[in-house]
Protein backbone atom coordinates (compact mmCIF):
# COMPACT_ATOMS: atom_id res chain seq x y z
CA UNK A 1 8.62 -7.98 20.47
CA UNK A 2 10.35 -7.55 23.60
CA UNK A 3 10.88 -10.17 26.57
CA UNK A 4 8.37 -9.82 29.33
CA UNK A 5 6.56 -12.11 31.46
CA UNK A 6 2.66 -13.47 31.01
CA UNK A 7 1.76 -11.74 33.50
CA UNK A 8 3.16 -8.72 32.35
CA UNK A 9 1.16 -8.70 29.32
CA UNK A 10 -2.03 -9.65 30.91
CA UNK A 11 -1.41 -6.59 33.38
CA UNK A 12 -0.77 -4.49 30.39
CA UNK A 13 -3.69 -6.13 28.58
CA UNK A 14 -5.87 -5.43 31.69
CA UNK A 15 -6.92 -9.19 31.46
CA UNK A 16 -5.97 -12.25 33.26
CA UNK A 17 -3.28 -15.10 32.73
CA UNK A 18 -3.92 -18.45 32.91
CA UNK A 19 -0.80 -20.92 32.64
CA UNK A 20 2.64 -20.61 31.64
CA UNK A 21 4.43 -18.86 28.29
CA UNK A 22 7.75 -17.63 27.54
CA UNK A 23 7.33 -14.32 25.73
CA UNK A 24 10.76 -13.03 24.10
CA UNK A 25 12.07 -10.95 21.59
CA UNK A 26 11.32 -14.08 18.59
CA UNK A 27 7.78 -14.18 19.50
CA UNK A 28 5.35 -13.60 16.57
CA UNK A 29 1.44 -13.04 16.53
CA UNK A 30 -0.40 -14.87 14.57
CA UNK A 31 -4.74 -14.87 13.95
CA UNK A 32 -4.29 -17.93 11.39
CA UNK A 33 -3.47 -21.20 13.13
CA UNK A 34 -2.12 -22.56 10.16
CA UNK A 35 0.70 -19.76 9.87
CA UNK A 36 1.36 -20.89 13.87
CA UNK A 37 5.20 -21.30 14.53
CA UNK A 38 6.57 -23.14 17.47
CA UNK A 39 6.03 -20.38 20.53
CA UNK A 40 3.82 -18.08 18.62
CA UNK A 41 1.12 -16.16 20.28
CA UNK A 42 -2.50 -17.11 18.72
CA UNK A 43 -5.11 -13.96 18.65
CA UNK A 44 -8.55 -15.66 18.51
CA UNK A 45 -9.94 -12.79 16.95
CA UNK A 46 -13.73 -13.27 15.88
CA UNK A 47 -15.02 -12.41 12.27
CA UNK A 48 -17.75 -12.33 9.81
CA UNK A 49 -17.28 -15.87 8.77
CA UNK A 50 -15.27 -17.34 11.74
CA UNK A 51 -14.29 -17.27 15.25
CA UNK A 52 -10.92 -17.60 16.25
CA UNK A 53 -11.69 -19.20 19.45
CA UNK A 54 -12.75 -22.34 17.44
CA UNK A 55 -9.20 -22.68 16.75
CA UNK A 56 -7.62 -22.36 19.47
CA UNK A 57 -6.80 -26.18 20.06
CA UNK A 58 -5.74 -26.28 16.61
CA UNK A 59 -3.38 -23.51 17.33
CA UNK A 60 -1.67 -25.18 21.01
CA UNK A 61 -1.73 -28.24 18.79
CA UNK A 62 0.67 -26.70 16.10
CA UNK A 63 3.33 -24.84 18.81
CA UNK A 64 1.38 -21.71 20.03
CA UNK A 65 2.74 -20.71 23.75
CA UNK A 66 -0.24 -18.74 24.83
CA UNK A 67 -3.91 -17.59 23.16
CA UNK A 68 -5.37 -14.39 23.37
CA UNK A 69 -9.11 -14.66 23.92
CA UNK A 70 -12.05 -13.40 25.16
CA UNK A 71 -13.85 -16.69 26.71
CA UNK A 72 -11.71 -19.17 28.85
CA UNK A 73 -10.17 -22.17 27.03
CA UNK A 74 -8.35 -25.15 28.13
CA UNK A 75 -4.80 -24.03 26.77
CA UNK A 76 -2.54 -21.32 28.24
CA UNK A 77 -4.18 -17.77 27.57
CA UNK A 78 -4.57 -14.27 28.64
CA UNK A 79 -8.41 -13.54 29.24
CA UNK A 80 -9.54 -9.81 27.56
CA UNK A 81 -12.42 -8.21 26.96
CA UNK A 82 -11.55 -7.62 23.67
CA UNK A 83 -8.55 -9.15 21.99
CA UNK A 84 -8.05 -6.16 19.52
CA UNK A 85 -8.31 -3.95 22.25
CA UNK A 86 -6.05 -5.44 24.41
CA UNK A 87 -3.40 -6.19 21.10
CA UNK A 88 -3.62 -2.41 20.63
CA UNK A 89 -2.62 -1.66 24.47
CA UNK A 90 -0.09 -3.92 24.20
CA UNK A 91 1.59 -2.25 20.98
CA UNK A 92 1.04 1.00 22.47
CA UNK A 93 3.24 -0.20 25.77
CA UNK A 94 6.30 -1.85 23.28
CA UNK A 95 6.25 1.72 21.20
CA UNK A 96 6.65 3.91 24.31
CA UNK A 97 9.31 1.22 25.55
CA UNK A 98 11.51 1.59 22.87
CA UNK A 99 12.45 4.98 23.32
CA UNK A 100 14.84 4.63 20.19
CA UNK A 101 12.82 3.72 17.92
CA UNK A 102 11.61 6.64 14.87
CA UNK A 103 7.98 5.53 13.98
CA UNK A 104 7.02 6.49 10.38
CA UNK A 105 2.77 6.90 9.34
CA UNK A 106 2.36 7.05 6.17
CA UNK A 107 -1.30 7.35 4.61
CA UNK A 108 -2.74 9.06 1.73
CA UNK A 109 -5.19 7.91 -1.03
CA UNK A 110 -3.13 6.52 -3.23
CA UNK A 111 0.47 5.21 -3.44
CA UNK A 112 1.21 4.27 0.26
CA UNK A 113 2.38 0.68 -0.09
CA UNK A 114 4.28 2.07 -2.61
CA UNK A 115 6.32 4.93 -0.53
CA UNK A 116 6.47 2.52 2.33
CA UNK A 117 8.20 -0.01 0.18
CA UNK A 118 10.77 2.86 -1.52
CA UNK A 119 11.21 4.21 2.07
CA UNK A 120 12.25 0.76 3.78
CA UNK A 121 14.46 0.26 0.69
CA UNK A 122 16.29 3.48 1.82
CA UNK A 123 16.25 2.96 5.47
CA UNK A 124 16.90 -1.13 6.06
CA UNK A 125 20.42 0.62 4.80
CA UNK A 126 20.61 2.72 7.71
CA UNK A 127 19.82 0.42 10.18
CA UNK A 128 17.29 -2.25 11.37
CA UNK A 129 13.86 -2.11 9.71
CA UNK A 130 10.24 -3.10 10.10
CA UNK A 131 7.60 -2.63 7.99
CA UNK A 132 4.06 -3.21 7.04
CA UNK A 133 3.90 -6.66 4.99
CA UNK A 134 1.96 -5.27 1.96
CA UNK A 135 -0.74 -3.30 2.72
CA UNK A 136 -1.55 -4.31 5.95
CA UNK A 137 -2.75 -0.82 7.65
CA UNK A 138 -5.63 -1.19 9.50
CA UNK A 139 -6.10 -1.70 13.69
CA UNK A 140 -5.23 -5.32 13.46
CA UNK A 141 -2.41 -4.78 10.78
CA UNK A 142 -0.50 -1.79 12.56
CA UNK A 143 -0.51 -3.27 15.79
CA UNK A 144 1.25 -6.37 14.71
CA UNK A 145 3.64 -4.55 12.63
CA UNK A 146 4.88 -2.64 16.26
CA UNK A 147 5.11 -5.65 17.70
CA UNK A 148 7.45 -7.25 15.45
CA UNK A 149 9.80 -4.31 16.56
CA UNK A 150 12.26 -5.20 19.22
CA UNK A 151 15.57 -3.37 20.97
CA UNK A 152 17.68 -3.79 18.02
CA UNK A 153 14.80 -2.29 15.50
CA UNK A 154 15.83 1.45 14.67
CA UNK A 155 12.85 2.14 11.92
CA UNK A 156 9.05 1.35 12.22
CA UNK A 157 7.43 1.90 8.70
CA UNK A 158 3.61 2.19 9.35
CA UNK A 159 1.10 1.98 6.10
CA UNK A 160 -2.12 3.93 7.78
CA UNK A 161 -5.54 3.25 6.17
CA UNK A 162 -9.14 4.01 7.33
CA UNK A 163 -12.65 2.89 6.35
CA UNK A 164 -14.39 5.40 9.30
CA UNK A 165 -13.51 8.90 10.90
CA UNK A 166 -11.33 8.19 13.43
CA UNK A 167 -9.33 5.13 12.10
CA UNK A 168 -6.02 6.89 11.89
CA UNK A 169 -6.78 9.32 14.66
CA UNK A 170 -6.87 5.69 16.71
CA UNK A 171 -3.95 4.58 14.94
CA UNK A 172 -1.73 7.08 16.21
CA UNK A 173 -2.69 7.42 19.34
CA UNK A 174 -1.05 3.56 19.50
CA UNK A 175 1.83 4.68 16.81
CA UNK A 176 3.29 7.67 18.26
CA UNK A 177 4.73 8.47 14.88
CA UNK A 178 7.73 10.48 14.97
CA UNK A 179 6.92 11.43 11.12
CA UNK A 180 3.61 10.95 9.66
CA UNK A 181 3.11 11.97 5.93
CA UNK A 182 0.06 12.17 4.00
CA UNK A 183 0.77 11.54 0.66
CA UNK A 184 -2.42 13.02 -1.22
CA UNK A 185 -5.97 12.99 -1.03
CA UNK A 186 -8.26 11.35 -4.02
CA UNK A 187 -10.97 9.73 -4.60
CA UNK A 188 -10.49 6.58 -2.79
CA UNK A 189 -13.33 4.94 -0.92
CA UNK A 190 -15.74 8.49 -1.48
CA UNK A 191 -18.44 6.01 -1.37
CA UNK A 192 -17.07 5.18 2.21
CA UNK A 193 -16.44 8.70 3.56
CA UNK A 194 -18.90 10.69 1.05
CA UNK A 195 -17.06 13.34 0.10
CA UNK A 196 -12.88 14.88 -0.39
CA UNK A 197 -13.41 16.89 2.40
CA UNK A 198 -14.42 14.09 4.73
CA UNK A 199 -11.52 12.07 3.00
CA UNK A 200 -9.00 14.76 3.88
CA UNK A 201 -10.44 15.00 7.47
CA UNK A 202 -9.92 11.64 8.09
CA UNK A 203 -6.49 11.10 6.77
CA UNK A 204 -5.44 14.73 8.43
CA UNK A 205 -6.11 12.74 11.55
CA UNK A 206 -2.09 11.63 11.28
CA UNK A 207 -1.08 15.27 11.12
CA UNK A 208 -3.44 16.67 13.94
CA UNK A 209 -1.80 13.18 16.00
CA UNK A 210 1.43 14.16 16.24
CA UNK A 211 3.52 14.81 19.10
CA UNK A 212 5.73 17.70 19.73
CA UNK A 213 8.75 17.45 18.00
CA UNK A 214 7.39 15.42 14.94
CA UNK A 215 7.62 16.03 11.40
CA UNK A 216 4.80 15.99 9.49
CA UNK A 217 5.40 15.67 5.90
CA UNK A 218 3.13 16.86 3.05
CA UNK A 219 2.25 16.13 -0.34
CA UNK A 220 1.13 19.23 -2.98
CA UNK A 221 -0.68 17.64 -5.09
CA UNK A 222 -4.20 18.82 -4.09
CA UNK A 223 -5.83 21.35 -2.09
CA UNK A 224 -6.16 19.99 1.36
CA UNK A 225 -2.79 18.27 2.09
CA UNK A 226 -0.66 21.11 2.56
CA UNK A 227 -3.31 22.81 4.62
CA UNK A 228 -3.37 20.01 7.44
CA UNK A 229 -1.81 20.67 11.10
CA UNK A 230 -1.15 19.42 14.09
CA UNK A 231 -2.16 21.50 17.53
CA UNK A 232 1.45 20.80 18.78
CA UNK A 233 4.99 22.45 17.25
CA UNK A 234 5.84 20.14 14.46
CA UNK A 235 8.04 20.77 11.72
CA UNK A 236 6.72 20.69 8.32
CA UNK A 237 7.87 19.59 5.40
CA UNK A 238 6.46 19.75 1.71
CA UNK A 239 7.26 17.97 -1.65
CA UNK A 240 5.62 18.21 -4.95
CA UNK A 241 6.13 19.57 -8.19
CA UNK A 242 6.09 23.51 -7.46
CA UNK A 243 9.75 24.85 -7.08
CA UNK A 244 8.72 26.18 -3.57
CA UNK A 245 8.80 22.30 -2.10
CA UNK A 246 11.29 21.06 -0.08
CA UNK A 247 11.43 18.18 -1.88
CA UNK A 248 10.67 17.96 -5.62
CA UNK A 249 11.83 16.78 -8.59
CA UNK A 250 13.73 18.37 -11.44
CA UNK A 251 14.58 17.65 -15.12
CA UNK A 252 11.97 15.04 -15.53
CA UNK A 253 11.84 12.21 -18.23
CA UNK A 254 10.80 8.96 -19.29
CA UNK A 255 12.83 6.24 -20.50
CA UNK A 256 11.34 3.03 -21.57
CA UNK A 257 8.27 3.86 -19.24
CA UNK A 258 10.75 4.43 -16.09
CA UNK A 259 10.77 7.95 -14.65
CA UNK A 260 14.39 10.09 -14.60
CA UNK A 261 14.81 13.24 -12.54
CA UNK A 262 17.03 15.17 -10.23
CA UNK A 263 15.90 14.70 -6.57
CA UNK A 264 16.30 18.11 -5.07
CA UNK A 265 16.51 18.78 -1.20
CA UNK A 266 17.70 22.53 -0.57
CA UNK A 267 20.92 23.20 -1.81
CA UNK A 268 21.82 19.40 -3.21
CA UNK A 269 20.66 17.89 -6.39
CA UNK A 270 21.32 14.33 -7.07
CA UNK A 271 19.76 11.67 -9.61
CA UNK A 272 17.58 9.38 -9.74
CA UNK A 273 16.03 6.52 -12.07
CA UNK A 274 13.30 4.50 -10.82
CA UNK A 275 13.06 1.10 -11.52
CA UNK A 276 9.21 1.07 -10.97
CA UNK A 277 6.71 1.76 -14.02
CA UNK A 278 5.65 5.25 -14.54
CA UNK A 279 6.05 9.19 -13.91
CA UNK A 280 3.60 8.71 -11.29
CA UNK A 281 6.05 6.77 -8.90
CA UNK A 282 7.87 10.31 -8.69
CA UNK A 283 5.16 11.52 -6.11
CA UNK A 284 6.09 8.12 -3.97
CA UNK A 285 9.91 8.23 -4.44
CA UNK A 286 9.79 12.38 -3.57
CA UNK A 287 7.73 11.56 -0.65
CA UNK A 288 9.98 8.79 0.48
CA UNK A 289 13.03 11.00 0.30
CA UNK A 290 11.13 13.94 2.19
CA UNK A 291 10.59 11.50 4.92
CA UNK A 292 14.16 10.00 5.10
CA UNK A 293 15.81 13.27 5.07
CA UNK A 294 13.83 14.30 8.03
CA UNK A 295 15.87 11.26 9.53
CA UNK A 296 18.81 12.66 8.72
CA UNK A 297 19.54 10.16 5.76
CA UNK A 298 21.28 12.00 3.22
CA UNK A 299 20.44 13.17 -0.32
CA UNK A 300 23.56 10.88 -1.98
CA UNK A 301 22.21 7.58 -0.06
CA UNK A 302 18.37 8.58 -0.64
CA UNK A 303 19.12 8.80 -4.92
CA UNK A 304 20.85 5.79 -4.84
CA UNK A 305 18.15 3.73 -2.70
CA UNK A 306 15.54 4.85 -5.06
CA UNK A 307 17.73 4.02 -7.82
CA UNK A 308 18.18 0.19 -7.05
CA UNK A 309 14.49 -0.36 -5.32
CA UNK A 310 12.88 -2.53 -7.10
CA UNK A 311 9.02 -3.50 -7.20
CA UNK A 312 8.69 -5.53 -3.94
CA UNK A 313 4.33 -5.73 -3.41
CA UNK A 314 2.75 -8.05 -5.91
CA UNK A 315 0.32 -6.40 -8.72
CA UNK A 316 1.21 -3.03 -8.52
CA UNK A 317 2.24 -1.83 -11.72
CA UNK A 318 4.62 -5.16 -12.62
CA UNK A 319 5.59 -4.99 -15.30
CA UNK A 320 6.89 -8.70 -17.88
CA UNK A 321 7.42 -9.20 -21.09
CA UNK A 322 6.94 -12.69 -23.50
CA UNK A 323 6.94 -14.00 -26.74
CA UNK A 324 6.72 -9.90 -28.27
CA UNK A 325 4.02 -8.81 -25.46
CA UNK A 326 4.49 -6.23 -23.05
CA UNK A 327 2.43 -6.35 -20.15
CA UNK A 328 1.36 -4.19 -17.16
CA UNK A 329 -0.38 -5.93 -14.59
CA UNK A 330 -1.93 -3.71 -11.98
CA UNK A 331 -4.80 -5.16 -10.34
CA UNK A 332 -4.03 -4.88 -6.94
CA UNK A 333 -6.25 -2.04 -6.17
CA UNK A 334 -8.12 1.19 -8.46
CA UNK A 335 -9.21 4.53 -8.21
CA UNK A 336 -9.74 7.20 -10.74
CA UNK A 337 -6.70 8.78 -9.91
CA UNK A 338 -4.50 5.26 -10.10
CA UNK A 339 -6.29 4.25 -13.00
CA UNK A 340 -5.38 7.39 -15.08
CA UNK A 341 -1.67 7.18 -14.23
CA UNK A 342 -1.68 3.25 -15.19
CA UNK A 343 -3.61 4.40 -18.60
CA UNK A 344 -0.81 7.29 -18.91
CA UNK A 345 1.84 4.46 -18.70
CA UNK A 346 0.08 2.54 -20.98
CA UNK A 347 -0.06 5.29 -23.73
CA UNK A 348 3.84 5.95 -22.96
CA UNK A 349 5.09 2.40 -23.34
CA UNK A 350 2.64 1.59 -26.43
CA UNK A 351 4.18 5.04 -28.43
CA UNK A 352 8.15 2.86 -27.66
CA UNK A 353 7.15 -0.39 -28.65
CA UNK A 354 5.25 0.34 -31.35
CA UNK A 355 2.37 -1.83 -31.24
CA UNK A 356 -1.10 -1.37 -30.22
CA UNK A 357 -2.19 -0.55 -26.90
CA UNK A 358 -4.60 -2.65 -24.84
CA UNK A 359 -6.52 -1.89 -21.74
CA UNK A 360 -8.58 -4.86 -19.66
CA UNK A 361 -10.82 -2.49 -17.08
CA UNK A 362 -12.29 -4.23 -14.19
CA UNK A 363 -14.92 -1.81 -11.68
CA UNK A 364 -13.32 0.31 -9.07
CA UNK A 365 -15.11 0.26 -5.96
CA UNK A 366 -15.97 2.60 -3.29
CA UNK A 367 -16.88 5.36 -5.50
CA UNK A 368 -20.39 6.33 -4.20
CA UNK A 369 -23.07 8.00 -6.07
CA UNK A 370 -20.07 9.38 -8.52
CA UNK A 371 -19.19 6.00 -9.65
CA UNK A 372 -20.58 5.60 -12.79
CA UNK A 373 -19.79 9.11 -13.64
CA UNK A 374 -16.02 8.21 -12.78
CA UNK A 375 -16.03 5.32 -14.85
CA UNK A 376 -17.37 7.24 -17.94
CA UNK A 377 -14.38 9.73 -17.25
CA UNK A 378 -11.94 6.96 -17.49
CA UNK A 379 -13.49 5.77 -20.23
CA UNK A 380 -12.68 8.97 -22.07
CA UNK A 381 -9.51 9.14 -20.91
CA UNK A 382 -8.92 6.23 -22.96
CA UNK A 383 -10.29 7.48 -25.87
CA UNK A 384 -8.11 10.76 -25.54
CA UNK A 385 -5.23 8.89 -24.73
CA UNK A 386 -5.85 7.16 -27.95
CA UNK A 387 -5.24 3.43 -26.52
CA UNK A 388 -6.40 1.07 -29.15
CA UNK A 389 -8.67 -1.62 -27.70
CA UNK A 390 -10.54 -1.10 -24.68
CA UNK A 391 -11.91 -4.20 -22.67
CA UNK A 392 -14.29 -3.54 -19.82
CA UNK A 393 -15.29 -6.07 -17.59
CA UNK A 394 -18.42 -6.14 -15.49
CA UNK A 395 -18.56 -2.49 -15.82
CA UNK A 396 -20.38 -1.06 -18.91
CA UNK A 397 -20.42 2.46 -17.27
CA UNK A 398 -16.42 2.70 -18.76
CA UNK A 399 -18.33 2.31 -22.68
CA UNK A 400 -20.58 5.17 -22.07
CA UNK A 401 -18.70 8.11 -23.47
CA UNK A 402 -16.33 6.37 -25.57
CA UNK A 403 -15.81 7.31 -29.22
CA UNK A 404 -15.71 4.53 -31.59
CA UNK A 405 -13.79 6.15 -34.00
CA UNK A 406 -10.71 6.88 -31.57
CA UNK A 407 -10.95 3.28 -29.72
CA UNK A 408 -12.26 -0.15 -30.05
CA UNK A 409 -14.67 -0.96 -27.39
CA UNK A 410 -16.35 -4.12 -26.10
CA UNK A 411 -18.08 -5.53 -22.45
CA UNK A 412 -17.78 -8.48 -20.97
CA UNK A 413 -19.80 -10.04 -18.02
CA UNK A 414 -16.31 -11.71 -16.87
CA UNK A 415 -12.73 -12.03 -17.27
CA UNK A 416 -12.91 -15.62 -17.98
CA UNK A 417 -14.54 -14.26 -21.39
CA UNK A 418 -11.34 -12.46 -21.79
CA UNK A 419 -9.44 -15.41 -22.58
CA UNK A 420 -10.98 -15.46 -26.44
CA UNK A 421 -9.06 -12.37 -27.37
CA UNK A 422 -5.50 -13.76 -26.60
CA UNK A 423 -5.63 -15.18 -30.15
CA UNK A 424 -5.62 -11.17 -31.13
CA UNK A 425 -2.51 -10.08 -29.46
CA UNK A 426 0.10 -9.23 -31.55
CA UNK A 427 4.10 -8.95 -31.35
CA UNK A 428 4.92 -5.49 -29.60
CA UNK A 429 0.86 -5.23 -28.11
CA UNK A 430 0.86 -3.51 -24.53
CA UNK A 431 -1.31 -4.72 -22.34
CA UNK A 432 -2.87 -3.38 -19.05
CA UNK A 433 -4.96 -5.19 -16.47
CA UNK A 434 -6.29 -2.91 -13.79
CA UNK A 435 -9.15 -3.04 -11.55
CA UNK A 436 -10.21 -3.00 -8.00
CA UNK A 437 -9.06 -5.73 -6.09
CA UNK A 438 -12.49 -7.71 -5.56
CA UNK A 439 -12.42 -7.80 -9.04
CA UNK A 440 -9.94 -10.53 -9.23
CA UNK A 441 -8.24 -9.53 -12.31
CA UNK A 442 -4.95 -10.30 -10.88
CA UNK A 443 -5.78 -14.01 -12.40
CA UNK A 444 -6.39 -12.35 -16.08
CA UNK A 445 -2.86 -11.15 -15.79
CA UNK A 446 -1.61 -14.44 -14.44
CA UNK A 447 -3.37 -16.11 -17.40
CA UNK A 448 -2.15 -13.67 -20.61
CA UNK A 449 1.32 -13.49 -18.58
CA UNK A 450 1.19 -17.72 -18.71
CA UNK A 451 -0.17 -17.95 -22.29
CA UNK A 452 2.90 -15.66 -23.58
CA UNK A 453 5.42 -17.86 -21.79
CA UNK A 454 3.84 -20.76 -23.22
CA UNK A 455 3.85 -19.62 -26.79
CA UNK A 456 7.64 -18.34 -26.18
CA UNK A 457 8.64 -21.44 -25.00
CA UNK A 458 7.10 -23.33 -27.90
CA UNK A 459 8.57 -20.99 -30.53
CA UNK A 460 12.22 -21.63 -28.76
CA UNK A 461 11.60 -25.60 -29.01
């Protein structure tokens, strides 16, 4: 944040100040009165199952300066129309006031919160750096992240989601990015959007955004990204896996399920070995270097960044291993495209350890009239891929096209019903656990990752 007045804000806000607040550079915004710190700002922000304003008290009570609100209250406020409305003026304002600070969008259908983690792993090097907190990309998410910037802040790392045409077109407008990126365009909420094309539209919102001046990087890994463009001169710049990219990736391999390749970038060639699970993560670590060198970070420092980042968001491809048990847990979020690349991990790190493979499938969401045709498709996969046992949960779809001689099926109504196979698992098993979020598979994985530990422990007594 940066220091200004209260009524300052309110005129920026376009809404009226009652009382007194200091407002510096260590204020934080919260919309939870139980996260409130001593001079936070509180943002009674009304939802489906509560309204913020009913906190309010509760918020002046635990150290809030000043509440945001719609309706007059007895504590110091500002008095909006809308309080998401007003938050968004009011990042737009600190954005265009920090003239030095490079603004990074980053969407795509897949692997964001990944390449925004790899890229602030190469950039908090390079000087002061904000980003996103996990996947927090949406109006109320991107705002907040701006205003945690302040004087000092030299990199703003914005994760850019949409459930509607028009999210990220909004979300720039605030932004200003000086790079946006799309990363790809999948299958990701189709049920939302309908179809790739809509997708595509909606995430080329970034790229049509940008200002003069701006780089707009661009994944090649389907048929829309590279097409996108902005109405104003922007420089472009590709990566992928065809030797015409700027960026891309050379002399690929796999080592223990851990991608190794030569980052390219023109004339310079350096290496790299990931320390997150799977070939996929290429895509995100190519796409975080194309980004960084467009801020003039070099190759040298962007290999060995991507080199030492480790896994920072919980449930995305974490990997553990206990008493003989490998196990991938992934159930932060699925889509066909995700959900292949975990089941190509899978496959990989089952052929090294030598044991049998294992995959616990929860639904992925979002998918439309396509769904349960996408869910056969992955069920096949698994077959092809030849993983050993295949557990789907709350989804028999994943069963339909599965051949019994290749792969051991079975359904279950929950994951809690999961917990009778753990008596199966043998030493050098690999196990995935991979669904959409809803799902709430993230507590299967918690649960085999605890049972291992707890047999290990007990063998070591």
């Amino acid at each position: 944040m940066i220091d200004m007045k209260i009524e300052q804000m309110a005129q920026i806000m376009q809404g009226s100040a009652r009382g007194q607040a200091e407002i510096t550079t260590k204020t934080i915004f919260q919309f939870d009165s139980r996260q409130i710190n001593s001079g936070d700002i509180f943002l009674a922000l009304k939802g489906e199952k509560a309204d913020g304003h009913d906190f309010v008290s509760d918020a002046s009570a635990r150290g809030a300066s000043l509440s945001i609100v719609n309706r007059p209250v007895p504590t110091p406020h500002i008095l909006v129309g809308d309080v998401l409305l007003a938050l968004a003026k009011l990042a737009a304002y600190v954005r265009r006031e920090l003239k030095d600070l490079k603004v990074i969008g980053i969407t795509g259908s897949q692997g964001k919160t990944t390449t925004k983690d790899l890229l602030f792993s190469i950039l908090k090097a390079e000087g002061e750096t904000v980003a996103s907190i996990g996947s927090f990309n949406n109006e109320l998410g991107v705002p907040l992240t701006l205003l945690r910037c302040t004087k000092e802040s030299k990199y703003c790392i914005l994760e850019m989601g949409a459930r509607n045409s028009g999210d990220i077109a909004s979300l720039t407008a605030i932004a200003s990015p000086d790079v946006g990126a799309v990363l790809k365009v999948g299958n990701a909420h189709i049920g939302q959007f309908g179809s790739q094309e809509m997708i595509a539209k909606t995430k080329g919102e970034l790229i049509a955004g940008l200002q003069s001046g701006a780089v707009a990087v661009l994944g090649t890994y389907d048929s829309f990204t590279p097409k996108m463009d902005s109405a104003q001169k922007v420089k472009r710049v590709t990566f992928g896996d065809s030797p015409k990219c700027d960026v891309r990736a050379a002399d690929i391999e796999a080592r223990g399920g851990f991608a190794h390749f030569d980052l390219v970038i023109g004339s310079e060639r350096q290496a790299v070995g990931l320390q997150i699970l799977g070939l996929h993560q290429i895509s995100n670590a190519l796409a975080a270097a194309a980004i960084a060198n467009a801020l003039d970070v070099g190759v040298s420092r962007i290999a060995t960044a991507l080199s030492n980042h480790q896994s920072i968001s919980e449930w995305r491809m974490e990997l553990s291993e206990a008493n003989g048990l490998t196990l991938i847990n992934d159930s932060y979020n699925a889509n066909p495209e995700s959900m292949e690349a975990a089941l190509n991990v899978l496959a990989l790190l089952t052929q090294e350890k030598g044991g049998r493979s294992w995959a616990f499938l929860g639904q992925m969401h979002e998918l439309g009239d396509n769904s349960d045709q996408m869910h056969e498709e992955i069920g096949k996969k698994v077959a092809d891929l030849g993983i050993d046992y295949l557990v789907a949960i709350k989804s028999k779809s994943y069963l339909s096209k599965i051949d019994s001689s290749l792969t051991s099926a079975r359904y279950l109504s929950s994951w809690e019903e999961s917990l009778d196979l753990f008596r199966e698992f043998n030493p050098g098993d690999v196990i995935l656990v991979k669904a959409s979020r809803a799902e709430g598979l993230d507590e299967l994985a918690s649960a085999i990752k605890a049972k291992a530990m707890s047999e290990q422990e007990g063998e070591s007594k």
